[in-house]
PDB file of N, CA and C in Angstrom:
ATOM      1  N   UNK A   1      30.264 -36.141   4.609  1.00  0.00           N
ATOM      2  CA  UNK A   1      29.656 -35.954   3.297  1.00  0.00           C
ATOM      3  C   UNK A   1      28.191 -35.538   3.489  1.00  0.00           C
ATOM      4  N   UNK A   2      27.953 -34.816   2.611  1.00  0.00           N
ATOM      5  CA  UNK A   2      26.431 -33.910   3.021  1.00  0.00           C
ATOM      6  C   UNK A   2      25.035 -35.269   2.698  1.00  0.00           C
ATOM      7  N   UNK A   3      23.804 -35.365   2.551  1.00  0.00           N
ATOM      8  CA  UNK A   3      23.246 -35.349   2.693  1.00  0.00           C
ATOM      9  C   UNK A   3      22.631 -35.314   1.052  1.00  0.00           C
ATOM     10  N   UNK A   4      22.435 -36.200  -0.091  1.00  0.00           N
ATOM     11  CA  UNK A   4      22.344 -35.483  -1.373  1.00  0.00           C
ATOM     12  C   UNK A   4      20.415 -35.394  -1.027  1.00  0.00           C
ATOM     13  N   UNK A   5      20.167 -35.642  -0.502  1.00  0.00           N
ATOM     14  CA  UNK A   5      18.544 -36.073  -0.170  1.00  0.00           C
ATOM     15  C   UNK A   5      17.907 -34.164   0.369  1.00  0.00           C
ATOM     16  N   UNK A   6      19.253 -33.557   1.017  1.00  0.00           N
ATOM     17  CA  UNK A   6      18.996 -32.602   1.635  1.00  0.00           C
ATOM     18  C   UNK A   6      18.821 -31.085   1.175  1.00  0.00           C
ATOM     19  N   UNK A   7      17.771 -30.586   0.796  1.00  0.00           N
ATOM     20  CA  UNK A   7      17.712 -29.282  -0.201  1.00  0.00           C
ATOM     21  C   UNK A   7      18.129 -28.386   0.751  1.00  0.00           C
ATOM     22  N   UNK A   8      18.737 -28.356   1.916  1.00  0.00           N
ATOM     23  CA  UNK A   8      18.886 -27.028   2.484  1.00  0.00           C
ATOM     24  C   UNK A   8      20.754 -26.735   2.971  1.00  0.00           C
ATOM     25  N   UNK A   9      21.249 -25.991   2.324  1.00  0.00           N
ATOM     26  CA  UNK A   9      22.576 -25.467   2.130  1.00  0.00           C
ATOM     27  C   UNK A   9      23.022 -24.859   3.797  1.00  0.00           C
ATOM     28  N   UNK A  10      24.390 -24.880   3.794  1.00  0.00           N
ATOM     29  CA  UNK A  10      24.425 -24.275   4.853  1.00  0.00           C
ATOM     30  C   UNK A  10      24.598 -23.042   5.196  1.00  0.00           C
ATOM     31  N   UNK A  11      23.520 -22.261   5.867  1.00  0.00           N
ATOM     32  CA  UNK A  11      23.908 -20.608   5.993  1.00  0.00           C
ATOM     33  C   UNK A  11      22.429 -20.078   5.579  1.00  0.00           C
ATOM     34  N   UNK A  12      21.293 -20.955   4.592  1.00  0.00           N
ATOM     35  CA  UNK A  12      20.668 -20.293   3.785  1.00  0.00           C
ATOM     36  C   UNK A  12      19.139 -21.836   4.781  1.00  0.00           C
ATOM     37  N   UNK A  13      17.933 -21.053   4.448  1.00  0.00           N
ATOM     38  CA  UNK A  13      16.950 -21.033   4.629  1.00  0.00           C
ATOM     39  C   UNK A  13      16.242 -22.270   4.289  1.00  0.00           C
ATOM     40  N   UNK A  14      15.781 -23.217   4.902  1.00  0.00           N
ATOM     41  CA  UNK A  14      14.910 -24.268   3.325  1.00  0.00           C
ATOM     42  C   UNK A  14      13.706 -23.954   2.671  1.00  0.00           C
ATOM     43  N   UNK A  15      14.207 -23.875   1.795  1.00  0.00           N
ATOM     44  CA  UNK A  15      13.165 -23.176   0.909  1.00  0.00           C
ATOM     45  C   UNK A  15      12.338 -24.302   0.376  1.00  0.00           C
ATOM     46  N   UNK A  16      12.432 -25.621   0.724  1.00  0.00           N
ATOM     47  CA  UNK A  16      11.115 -26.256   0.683  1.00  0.00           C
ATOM     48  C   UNK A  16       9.848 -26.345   1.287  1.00  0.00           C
ATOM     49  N   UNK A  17       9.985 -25.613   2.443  1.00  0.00           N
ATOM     50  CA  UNK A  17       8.782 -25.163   3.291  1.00  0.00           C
ATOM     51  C   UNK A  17       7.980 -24.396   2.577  1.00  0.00           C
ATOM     52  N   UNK A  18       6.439 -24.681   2.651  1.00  0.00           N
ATOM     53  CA  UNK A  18       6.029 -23.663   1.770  1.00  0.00           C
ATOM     54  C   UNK A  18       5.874 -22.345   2.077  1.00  0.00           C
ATOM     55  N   UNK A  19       5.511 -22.219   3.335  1.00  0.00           N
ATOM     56  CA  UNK A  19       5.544 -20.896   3.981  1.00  0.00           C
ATOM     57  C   UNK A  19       6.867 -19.873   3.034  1.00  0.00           C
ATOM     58  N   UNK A  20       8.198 -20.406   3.955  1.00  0.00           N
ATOM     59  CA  UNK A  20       9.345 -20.079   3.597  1.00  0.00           C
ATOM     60  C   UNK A  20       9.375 -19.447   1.673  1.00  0.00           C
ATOM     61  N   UNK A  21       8.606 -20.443   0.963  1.00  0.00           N
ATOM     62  CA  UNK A  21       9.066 -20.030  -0.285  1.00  0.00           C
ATOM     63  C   UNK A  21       8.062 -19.141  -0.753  1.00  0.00           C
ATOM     64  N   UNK A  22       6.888 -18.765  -0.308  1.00  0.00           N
ATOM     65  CA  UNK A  22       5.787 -17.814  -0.364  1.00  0.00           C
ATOM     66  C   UNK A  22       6.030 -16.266   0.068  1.00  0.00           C
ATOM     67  N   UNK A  23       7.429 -16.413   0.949  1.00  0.00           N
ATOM     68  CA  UNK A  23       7.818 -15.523   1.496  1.00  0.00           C
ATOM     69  C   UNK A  23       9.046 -14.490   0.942  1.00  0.00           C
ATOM     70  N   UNK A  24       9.256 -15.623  -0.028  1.00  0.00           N
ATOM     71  CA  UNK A  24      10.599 -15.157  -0.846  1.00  0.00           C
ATOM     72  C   UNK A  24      10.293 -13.923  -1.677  1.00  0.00           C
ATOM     73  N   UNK A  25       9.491 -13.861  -2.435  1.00  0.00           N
ATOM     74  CA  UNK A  25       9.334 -12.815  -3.256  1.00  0.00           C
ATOM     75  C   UNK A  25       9.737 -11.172  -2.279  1.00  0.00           C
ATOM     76  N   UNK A  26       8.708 -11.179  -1.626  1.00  0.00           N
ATOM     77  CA  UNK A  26       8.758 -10.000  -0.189  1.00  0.00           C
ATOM     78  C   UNK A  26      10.011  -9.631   0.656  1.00  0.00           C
ATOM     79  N   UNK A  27      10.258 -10.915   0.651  1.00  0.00           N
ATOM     80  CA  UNK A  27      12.324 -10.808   0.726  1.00  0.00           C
ATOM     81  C   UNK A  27      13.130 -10.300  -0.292  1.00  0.00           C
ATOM     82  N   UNK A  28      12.812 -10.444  -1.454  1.00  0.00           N
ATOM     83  CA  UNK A  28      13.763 -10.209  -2.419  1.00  0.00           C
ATOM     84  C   UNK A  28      13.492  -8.503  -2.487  1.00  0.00           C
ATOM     85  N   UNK A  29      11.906  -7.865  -2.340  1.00  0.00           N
ATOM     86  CA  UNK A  29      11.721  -7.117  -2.302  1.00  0.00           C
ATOM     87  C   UNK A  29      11.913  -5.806  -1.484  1.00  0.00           C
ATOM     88  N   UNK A  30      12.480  -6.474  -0.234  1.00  0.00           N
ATOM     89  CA  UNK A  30      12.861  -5.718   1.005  1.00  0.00           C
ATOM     90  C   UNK A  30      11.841  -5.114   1.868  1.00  0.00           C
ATOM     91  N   UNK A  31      10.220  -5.994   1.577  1.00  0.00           N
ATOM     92  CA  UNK A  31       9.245  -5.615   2.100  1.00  0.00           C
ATOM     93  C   UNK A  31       9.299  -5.844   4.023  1.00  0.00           C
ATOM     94  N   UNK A  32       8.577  -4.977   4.503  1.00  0.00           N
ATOM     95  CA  UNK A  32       7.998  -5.313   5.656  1.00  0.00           C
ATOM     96  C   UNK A  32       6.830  -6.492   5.788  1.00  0.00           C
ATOM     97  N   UNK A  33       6.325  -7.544   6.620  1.00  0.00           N
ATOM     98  CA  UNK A  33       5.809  -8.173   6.948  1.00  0.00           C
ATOM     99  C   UNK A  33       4.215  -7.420   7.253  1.00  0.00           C
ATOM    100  N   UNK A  34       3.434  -8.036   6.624  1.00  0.00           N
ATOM    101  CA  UNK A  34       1.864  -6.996   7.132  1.00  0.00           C
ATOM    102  C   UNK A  34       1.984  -7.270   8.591  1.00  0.00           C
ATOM    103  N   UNK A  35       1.385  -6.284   9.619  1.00  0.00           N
ATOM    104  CA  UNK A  35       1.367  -6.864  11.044  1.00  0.00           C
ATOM    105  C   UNK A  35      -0.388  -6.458  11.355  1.00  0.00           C
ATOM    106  N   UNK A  36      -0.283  -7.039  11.998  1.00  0.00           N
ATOM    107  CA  UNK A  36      -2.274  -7.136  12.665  1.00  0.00           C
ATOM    108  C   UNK A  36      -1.886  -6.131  13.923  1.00  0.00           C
ATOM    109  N   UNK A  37      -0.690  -5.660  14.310  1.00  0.00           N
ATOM    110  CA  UNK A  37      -1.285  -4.762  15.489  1.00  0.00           C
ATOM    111  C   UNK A  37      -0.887  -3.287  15.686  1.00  0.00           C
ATOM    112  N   UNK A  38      -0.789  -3.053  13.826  1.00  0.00           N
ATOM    113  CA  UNK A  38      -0.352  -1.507  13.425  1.00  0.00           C
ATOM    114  C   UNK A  38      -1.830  -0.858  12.701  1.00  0.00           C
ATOM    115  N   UNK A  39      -2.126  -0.018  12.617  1.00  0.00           N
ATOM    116  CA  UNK A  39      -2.748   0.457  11.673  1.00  0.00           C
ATOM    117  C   UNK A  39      -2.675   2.303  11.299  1.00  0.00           C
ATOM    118  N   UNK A  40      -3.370   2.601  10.577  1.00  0.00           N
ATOM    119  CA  UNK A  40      -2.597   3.837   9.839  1.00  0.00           C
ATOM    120  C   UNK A  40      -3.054   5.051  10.217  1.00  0.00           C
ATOM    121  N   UNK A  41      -2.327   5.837  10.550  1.00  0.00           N
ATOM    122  CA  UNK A  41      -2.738   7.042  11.224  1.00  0.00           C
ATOM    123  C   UNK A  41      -3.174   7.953  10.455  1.00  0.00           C
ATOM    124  N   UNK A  42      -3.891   9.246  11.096  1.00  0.00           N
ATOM    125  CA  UNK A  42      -4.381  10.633   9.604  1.00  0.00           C
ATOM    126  C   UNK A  42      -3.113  10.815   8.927  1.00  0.00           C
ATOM    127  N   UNK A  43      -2.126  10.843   9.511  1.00  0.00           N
ATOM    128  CA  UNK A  43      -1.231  11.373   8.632  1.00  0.00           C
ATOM    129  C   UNK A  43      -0.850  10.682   7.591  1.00  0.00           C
ATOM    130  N   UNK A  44      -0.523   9.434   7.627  1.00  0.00           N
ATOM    131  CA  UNK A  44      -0.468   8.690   6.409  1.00  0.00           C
ATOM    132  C   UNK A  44      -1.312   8.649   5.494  1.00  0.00           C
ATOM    133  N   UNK A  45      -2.543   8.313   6.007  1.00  0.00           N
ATOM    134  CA  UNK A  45      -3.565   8.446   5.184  1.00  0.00           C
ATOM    135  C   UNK A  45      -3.512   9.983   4.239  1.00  0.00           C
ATOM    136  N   UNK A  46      -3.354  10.900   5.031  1.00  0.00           N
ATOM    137  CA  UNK A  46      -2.704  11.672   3.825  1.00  0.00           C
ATOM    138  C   UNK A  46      -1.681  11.857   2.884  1.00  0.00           C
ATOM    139  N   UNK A  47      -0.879  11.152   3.481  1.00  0.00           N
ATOM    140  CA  UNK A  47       0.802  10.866   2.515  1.00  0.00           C
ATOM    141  C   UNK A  47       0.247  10.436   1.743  1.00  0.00           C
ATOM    142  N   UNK A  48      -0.641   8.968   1.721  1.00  0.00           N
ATOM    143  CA  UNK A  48      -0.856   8.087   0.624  1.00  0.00           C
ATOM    144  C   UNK A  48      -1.912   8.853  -0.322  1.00  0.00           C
ATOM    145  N   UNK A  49      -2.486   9.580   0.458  1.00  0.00           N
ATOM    146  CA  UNK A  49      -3.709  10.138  -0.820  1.00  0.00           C
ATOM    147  C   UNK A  49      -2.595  11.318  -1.616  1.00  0.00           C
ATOM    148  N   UNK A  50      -1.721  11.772  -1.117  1.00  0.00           N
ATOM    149  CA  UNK A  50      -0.585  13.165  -1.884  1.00  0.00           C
ATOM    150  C   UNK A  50      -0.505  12.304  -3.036  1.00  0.00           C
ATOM    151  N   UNK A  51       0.737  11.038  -2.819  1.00  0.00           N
ATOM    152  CA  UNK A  51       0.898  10.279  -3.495  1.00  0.00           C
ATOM    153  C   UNK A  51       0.477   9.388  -4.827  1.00  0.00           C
ATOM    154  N   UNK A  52      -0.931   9.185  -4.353  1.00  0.00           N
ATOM    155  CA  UNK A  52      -1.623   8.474  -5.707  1.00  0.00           C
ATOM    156  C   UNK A  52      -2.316   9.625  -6.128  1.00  0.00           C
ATOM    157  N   UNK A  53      -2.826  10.729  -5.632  1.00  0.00           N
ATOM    158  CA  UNK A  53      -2.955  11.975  -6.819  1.00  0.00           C
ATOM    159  C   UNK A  53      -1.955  12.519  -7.249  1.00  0.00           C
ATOM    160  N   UNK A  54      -0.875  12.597  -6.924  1.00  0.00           N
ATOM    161  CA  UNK A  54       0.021  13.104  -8.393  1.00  0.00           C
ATOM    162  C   UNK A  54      -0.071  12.531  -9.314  1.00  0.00           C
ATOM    163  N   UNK A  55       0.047  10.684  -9.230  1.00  0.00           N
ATOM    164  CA  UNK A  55       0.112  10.047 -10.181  1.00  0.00           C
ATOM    165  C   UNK A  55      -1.133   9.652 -10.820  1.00  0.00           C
ATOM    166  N   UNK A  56      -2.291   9.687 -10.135  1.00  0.00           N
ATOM    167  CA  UNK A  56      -3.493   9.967 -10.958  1.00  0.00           C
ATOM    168  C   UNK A  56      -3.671  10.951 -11.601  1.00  0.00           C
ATOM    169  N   UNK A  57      -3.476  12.302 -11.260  1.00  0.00           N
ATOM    170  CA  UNK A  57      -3.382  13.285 -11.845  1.00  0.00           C
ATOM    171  C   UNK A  57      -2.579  13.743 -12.618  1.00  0.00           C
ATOM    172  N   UNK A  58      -1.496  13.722 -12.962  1.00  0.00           N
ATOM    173  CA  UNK A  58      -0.700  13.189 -14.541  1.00  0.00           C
ATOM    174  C   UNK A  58      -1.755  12.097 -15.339  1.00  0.00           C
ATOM    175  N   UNK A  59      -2.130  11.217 -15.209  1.00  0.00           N
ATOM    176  CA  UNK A  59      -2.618  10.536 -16.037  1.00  0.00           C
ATOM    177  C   UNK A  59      -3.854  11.621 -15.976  1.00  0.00           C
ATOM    178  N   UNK A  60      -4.626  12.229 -15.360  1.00  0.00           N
ATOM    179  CA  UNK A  60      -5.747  12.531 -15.818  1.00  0.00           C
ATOM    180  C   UNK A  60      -4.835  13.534 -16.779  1.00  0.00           C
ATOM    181  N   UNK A  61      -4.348  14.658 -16.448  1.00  0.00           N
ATOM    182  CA  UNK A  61      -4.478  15.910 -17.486  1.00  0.00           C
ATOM    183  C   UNK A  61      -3.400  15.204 -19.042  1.00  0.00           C
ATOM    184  N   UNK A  62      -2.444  13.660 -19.119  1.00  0.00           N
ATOM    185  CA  UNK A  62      -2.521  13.415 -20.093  1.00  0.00           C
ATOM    186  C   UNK A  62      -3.451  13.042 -20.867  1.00  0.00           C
ATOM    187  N   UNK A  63      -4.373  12.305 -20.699  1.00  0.00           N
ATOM    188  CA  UNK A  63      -5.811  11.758 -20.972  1.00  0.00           C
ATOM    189  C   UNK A  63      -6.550  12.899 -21.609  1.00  0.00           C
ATOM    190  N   UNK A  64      -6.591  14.121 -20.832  1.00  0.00           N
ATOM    191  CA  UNK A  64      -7.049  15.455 -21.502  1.00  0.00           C
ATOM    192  C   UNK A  64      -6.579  15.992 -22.517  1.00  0.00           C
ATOM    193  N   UNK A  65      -5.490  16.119 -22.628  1.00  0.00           N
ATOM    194  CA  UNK A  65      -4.094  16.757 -23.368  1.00  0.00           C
ATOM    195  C   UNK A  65      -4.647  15.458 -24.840  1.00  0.00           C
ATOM    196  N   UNK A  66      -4.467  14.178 -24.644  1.00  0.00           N
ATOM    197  CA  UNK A  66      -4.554  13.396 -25.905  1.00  0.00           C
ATOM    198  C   UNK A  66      -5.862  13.509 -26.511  1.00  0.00           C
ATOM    199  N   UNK A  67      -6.934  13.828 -25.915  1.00  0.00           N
ATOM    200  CA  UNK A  67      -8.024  13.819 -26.707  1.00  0.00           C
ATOM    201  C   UNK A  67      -8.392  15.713 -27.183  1.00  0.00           C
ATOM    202  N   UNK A  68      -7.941  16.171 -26.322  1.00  0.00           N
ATOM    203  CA  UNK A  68      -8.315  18.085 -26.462  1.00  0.00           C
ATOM    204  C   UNK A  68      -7.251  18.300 -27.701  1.00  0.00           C
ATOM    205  N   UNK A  69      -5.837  17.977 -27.214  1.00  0.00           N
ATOM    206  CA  UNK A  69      -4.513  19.017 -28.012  1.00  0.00           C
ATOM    207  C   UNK A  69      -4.532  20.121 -27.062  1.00  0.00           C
ATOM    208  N   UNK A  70      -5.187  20.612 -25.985  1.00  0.00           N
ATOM    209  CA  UNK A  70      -5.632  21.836 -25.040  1.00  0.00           C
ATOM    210  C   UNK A  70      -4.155  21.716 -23.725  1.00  0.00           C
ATOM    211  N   UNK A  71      -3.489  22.091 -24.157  1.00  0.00           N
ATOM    212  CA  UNK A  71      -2.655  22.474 -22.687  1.00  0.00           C
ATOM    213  C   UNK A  71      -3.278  22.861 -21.786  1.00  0.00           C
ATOM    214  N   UNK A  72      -3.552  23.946 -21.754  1.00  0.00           N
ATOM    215  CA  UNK A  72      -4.379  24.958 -20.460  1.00  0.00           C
ATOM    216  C   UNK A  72      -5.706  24.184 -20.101  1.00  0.00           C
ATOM    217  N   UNK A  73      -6.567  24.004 -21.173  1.00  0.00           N
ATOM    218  CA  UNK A  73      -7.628  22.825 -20.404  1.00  0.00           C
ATOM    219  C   UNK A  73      -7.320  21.601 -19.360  1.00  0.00           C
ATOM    220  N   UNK A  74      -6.428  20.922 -20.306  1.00  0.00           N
ATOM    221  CA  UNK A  74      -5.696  19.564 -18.919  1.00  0.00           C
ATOM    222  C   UNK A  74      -5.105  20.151 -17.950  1.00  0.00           C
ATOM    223  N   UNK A  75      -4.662  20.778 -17.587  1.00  0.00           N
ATOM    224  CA  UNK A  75      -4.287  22.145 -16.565  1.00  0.00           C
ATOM    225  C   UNK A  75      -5.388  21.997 -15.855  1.00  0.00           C
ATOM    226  N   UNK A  76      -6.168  22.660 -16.454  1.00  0.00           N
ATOM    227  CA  UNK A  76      -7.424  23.488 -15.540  1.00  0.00           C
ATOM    228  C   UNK A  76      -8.673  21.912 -14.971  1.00  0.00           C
ATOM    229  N   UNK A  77      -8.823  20.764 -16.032  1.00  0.00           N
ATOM    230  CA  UNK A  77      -9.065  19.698 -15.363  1.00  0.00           C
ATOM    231  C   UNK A  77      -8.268  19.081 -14.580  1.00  0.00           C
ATOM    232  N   UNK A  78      -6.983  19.062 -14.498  1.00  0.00           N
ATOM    233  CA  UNK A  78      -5.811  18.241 -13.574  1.00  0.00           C
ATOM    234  C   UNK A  78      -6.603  18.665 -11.896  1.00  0.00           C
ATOM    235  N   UNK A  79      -6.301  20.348 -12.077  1.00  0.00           N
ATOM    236  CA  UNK A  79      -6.204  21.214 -10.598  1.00  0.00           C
ATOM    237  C   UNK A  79      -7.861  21.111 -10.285  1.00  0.00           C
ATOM    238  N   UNK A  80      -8.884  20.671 -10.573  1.00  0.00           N
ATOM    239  CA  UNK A  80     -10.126  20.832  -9.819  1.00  0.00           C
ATOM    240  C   UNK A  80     -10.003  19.213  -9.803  1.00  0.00           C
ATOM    241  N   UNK A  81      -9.806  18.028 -10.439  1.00  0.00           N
ATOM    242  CA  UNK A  81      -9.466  16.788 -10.000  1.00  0.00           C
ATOM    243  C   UNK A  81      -8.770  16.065  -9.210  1.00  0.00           C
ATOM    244  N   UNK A  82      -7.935  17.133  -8.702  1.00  0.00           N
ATOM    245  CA  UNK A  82      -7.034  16.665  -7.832  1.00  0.00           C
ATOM    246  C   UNK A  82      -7.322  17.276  -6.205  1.00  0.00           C
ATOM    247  N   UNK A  83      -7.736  18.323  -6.788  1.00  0.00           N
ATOM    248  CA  UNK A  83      -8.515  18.448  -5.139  1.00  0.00           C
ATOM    249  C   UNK A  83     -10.162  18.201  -4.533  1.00  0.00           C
ATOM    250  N   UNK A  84     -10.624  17.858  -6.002  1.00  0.00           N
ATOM    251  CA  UNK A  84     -11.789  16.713  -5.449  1.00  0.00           C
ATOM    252  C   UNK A  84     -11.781  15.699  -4.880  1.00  0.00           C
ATOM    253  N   UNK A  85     -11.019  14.833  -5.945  1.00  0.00           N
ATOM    254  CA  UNK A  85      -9.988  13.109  -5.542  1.00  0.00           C
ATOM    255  C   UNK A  85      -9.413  13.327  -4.309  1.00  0.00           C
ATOM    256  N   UNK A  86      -8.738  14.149  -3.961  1.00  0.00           N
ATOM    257  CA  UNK A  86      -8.279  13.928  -2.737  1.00  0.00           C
ATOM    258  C   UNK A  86      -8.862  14.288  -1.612  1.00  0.00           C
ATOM    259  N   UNK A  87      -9.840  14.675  -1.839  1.00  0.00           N
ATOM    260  CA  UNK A  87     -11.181  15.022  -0.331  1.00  0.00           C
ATOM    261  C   UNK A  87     -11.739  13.578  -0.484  1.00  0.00           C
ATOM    262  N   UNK A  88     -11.812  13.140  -1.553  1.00  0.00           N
ATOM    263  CA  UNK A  88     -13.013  12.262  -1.435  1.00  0.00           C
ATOM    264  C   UNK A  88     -12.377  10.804  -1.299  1.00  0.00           C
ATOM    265  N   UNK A  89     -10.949  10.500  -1.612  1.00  0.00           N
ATOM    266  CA  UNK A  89     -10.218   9.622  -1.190  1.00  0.00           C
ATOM    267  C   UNK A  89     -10.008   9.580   0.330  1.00  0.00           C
ATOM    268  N   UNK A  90      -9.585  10.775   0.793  1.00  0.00           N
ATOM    269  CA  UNK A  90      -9.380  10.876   2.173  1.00  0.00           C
ATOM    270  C   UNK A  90     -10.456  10.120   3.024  1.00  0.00           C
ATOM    271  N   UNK A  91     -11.603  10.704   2.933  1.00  0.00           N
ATOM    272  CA  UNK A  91     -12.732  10.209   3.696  1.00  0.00           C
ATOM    273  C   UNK A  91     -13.113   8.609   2.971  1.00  0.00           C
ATOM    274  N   UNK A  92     -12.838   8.322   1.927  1.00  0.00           N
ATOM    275  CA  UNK A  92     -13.137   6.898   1.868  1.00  0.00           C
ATOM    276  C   UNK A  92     -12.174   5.699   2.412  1.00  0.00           C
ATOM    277  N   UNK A  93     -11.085   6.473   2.780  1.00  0.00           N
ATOM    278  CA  UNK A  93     -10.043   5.634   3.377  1.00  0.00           C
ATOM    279  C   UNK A  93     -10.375   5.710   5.137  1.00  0.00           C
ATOM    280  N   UNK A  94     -10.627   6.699   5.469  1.00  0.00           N
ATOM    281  CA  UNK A  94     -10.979   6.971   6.645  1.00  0.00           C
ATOM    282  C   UNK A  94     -12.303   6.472   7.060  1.00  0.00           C
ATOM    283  N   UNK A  95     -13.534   6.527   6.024  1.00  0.00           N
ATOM    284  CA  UNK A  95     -14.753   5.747   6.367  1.00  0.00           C
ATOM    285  C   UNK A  95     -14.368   4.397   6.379  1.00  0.00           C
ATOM    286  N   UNK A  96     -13.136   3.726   5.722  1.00  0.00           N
ATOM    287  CA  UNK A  96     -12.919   2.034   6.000  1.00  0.00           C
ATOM    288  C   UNK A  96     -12.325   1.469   7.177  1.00  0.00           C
ATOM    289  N   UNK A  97     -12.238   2.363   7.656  1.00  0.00           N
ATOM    290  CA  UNK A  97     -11.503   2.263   9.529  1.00  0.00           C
ATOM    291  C   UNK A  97     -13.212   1.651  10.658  1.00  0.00           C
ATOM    292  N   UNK A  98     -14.188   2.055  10.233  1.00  0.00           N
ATOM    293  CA  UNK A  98     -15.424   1.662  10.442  1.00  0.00           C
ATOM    294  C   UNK A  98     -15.954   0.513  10.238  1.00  0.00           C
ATOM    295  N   UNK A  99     -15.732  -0.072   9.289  1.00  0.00           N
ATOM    296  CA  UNK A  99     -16.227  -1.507   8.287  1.00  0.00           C
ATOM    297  C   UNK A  99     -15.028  -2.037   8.997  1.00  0.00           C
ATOM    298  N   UNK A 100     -15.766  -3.674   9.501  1.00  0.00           N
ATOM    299  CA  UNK A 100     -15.074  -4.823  10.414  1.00  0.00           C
ATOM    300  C   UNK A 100     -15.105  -5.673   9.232  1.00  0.00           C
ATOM    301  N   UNK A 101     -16.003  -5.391   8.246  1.00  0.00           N
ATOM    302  CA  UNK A 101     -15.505  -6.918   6.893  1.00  0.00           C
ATOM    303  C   UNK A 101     -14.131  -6.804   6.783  1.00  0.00           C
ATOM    304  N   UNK A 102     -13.736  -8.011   6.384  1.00  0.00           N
ATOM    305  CA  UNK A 102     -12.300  -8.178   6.596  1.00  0.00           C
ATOM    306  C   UNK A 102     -11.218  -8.145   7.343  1.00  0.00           C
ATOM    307  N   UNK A 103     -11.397  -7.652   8.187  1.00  0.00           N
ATOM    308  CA  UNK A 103     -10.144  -7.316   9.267  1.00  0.00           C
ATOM    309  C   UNK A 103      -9.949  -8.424  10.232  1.00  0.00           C
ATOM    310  N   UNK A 104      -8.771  -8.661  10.364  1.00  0.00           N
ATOM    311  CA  UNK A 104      -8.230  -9.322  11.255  1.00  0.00           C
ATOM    312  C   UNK A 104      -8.413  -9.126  12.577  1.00  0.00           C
ATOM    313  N   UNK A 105      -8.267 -10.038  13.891  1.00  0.00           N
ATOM    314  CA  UNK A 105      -8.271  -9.598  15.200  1.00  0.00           C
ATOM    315  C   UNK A 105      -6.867  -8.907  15.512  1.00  0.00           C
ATOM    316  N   UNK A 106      -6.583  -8.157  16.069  1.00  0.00           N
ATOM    317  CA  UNK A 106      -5.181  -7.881  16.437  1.00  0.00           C
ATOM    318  C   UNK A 106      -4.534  -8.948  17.305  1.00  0.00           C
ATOM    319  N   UNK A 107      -3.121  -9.120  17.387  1.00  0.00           N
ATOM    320  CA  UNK A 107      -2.450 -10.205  17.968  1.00  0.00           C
ATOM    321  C   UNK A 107      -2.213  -9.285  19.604  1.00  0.00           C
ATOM    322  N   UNK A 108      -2.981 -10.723  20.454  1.00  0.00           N
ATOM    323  CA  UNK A 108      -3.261 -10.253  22.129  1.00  0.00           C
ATOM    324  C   UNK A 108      -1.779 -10.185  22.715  1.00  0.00           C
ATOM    325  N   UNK A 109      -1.076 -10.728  22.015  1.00  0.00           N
ATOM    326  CA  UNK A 109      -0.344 -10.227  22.867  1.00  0.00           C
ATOM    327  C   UNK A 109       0.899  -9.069  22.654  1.00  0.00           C
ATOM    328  N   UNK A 110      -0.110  -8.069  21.851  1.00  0.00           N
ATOM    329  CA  UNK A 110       0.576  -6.704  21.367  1.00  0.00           C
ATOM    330  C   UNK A 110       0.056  -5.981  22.488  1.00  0.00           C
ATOM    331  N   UNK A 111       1.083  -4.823  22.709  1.00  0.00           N
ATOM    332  CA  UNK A 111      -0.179  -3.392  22.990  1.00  0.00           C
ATOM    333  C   UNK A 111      -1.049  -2.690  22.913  1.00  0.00           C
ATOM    334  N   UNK A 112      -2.024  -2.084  23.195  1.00  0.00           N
ATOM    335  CA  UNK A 112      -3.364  -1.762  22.964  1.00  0.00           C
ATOM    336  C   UNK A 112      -2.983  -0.299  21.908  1.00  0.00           C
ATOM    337  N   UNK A 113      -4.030   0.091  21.350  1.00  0.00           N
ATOM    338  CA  UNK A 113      -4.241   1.279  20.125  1.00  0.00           C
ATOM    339  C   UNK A 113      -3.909   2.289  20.952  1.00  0.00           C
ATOM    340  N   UNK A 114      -3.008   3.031  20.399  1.00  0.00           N
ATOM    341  CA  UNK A 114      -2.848   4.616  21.340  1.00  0.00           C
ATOM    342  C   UNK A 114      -3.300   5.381  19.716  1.00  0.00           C
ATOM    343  N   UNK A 115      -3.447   6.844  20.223  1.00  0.00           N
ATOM    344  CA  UNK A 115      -3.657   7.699  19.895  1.00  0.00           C
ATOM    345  C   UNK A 115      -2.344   8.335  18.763  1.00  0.00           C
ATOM    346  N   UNK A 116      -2.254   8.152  17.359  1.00  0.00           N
ATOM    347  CA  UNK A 116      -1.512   8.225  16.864  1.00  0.00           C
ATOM    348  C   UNK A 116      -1.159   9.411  15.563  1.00  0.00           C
ATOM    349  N   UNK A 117      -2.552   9.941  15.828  1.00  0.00           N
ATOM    350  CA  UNK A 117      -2.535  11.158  14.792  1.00  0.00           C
ATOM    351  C   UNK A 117      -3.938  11.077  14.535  1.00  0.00           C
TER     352      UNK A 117
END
């Protein structure tokens, strides 16, 4: 006879640990684990800047569009905003590779930084 004292089922995790239940959400989500001995190469750094300017940039030329009524204006602000934003995102993501506030030590007993893009 089981254990009625015992919150943990058989097959499944105890989720009274707090760790364990802090972790659940990120599980449910199908996330990866942050790791301390990855970090992000140029190329991503450009994926991610493609990425949040499209979707900044829809919101900008709607934003235009609701206050103008101007099609061709939100147009013509979208396309010089989007290739400003994304010069100037680039290098602010890339100037934070410099700044040690915040960052973690990497875990010693990973491999050292190679050359990754």
């Amino acid at each position: 006879m089981a254990d009625a004292g015992n919150k943990r089922k058989a097959g499944t995790q105890d989720l009274t640990h707090p760790q364990l239940r802090a972790e659940q959400p990120r599980r449910a989500l199908n996330m990866a684990q942050p790791k301390t001995d990855s970090y992000d190469s140029h190329l991503r750094s450009v994926v991610k800047g493609l990425a949040w300017r499209c979707l900044a940039t829809l919101a900008t030329i709607s934003l235009v569009y609701a206050f103008t009524h101007k099609l061709a204006l939100s147009f013509e602000v979208g396309a010089v905003e989007v290739v400003l934003k994304l010069i100037l995102y680039y290098g602010h993501e890339r100037a934070w590779n410099y700044v040690t506030w915040g960052r973690l030590p990497r875990n010693p007993d990973t491999t050292t930084r190679e050359s990754h893009g």
